[in-house]
C-alpha atoms as a PDB file:
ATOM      1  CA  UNK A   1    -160.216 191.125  -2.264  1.00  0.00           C
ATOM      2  CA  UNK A   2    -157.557 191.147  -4.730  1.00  0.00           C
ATOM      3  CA  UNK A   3    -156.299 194.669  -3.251  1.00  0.00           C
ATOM      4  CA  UNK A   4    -153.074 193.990  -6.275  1.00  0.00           C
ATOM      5  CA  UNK A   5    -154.940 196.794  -8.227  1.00  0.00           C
ATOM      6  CA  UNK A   6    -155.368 199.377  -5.702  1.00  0.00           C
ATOM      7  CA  UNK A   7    -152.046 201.605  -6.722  1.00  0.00           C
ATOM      8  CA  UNK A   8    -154.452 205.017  -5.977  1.00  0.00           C
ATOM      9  CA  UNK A   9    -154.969 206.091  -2.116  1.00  0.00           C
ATOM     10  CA  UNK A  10    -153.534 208.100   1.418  1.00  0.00           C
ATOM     11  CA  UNK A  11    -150.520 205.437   2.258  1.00  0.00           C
ATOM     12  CA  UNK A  12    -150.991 202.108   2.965  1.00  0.00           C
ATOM     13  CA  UNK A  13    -155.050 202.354   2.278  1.00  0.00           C
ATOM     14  CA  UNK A  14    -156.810 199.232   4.433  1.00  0.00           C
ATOM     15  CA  UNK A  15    -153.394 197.775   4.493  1.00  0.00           C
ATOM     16  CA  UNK A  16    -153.593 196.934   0.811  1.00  0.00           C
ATOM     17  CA  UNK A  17    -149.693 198.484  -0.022  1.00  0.00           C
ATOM     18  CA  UNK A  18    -147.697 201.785  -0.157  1.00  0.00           C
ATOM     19  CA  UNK A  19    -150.617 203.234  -3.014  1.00  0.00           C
ATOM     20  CA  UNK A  20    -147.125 204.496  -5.656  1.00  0.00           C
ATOM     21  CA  UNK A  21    -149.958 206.813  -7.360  1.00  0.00           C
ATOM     22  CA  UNK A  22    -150.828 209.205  -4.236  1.00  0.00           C
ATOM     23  CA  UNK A  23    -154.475 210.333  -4.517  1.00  0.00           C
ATOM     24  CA  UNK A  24    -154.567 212.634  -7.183  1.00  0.00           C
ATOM     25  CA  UNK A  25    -156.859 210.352  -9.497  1.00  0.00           C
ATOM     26  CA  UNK A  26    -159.072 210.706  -6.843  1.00  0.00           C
ATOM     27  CA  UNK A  27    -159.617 214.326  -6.750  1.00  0.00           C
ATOM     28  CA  UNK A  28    -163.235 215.574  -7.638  1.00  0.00           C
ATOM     29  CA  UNK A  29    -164.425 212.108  -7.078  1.00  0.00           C
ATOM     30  CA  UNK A  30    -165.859 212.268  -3.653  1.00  0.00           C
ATOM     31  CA  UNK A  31    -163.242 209.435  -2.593  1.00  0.00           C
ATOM     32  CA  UNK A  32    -160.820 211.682  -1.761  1.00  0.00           C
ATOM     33  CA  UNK A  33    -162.555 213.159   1.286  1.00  0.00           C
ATOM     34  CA  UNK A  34    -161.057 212.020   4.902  1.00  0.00           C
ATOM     35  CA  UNK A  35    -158.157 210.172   3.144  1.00  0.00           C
ATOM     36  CA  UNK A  36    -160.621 207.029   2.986  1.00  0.00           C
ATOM     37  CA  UNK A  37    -161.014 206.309  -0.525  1.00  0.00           C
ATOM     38  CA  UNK A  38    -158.629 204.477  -2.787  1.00  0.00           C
ATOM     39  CA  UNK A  39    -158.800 203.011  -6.437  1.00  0.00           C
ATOM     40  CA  UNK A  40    -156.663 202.028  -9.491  1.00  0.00           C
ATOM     41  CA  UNK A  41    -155.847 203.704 -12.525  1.00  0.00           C
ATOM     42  CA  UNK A  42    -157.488 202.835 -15.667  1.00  0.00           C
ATOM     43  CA  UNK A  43    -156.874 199.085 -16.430  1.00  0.00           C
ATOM     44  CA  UNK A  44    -157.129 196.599 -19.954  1.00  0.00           C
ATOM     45  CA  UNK A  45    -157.426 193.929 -20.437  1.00  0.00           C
ATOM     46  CA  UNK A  46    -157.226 191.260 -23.467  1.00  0.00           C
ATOM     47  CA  UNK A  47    -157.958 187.654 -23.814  1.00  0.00           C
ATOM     48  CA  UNK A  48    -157.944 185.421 -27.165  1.00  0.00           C
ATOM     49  CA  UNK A  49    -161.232 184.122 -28.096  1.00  0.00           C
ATOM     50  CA  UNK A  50    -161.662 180.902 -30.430  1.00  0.00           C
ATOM     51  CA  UNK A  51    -164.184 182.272 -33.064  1.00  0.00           C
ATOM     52  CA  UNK A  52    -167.850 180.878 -32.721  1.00  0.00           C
ATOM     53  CA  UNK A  53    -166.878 180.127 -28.816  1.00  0.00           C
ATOM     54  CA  UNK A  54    -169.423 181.445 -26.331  1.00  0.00           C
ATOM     55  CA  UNK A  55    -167.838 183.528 -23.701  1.00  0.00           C
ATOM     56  CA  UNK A  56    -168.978 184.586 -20.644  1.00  0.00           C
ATOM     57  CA  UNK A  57    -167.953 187.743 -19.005  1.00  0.00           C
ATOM     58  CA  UNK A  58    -168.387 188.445 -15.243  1.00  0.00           C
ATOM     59  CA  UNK A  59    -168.133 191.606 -13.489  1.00  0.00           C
ATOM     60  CA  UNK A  60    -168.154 191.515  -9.492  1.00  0.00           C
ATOM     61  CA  UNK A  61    -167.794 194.279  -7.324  1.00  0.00           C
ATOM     62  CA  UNK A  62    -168.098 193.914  -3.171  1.00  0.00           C
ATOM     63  CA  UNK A  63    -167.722 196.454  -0.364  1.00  0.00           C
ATOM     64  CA  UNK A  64    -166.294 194.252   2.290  1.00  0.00           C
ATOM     65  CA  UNK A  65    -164.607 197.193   4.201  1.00  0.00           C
ATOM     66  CA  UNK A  66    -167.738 198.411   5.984  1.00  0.00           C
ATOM     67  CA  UNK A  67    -171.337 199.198   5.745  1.00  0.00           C
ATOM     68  CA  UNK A  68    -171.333 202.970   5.785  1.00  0.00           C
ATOM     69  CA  UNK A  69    -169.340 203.872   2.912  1.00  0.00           C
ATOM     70  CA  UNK A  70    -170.115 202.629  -1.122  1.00  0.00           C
ATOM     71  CA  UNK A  71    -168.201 201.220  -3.406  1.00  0.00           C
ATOM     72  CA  UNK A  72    -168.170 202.120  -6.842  1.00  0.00           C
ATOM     73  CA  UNK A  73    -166.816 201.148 -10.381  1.00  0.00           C
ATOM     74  CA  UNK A  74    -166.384 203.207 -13.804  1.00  0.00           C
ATOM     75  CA  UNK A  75    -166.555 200.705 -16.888  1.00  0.00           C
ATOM     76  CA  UNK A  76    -165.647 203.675 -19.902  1.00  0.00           C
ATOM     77  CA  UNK A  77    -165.317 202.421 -23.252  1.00  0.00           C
ATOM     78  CA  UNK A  78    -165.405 198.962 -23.469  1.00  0.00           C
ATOM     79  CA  UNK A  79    -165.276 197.126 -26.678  1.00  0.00           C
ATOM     80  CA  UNK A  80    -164.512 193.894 -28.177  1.00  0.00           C
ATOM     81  CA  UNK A  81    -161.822 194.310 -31.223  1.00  0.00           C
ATOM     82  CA  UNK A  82    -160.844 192.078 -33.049  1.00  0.00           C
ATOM     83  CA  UNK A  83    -156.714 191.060 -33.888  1.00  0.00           C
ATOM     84  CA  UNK A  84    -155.131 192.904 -37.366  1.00  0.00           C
END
């Protein structure tokens, strides 16, 4: 798990690091409940592309933490742009 991105969370979430952004993201989310859910902030991310190249882009997600709870992910507004 690269747990690097997981700045959102009640203290030290699943040992992953001190969480600098609290839990407040989480409110309203349903993660929030029993201090057991924890997140990131909105990332980007940006990558040059040779024109004409074929790229492949891979999204994984696991729940590794246990078998009760879900994970989820929120992919919001994704694009490809192109440089000025």
């Amino acid at each position: 798990m690269n747990s690097a991105f997981i700045q959102i969370c009640p203290g030290n979430f699943k040992n992953c690091g001190p969480c600098p952004l609290g839990t407040a993201e989480l409110s309203g989310t349903g993660f929030e409940i029993n201090n057991t859910g924890g997140g990131t902030s909105w990332l980007t991310s940006a990558s040059p592309v040779v024109p004409g190249e074929t790229v492949a882009l891979d999204f994984l997600l696991f729940d590794v933490a246990d078998g009760i709870l879900d994970t989820s992910v929120l992919l919001d507004d994704f694009r490809w742009t192109t440089a000025p």
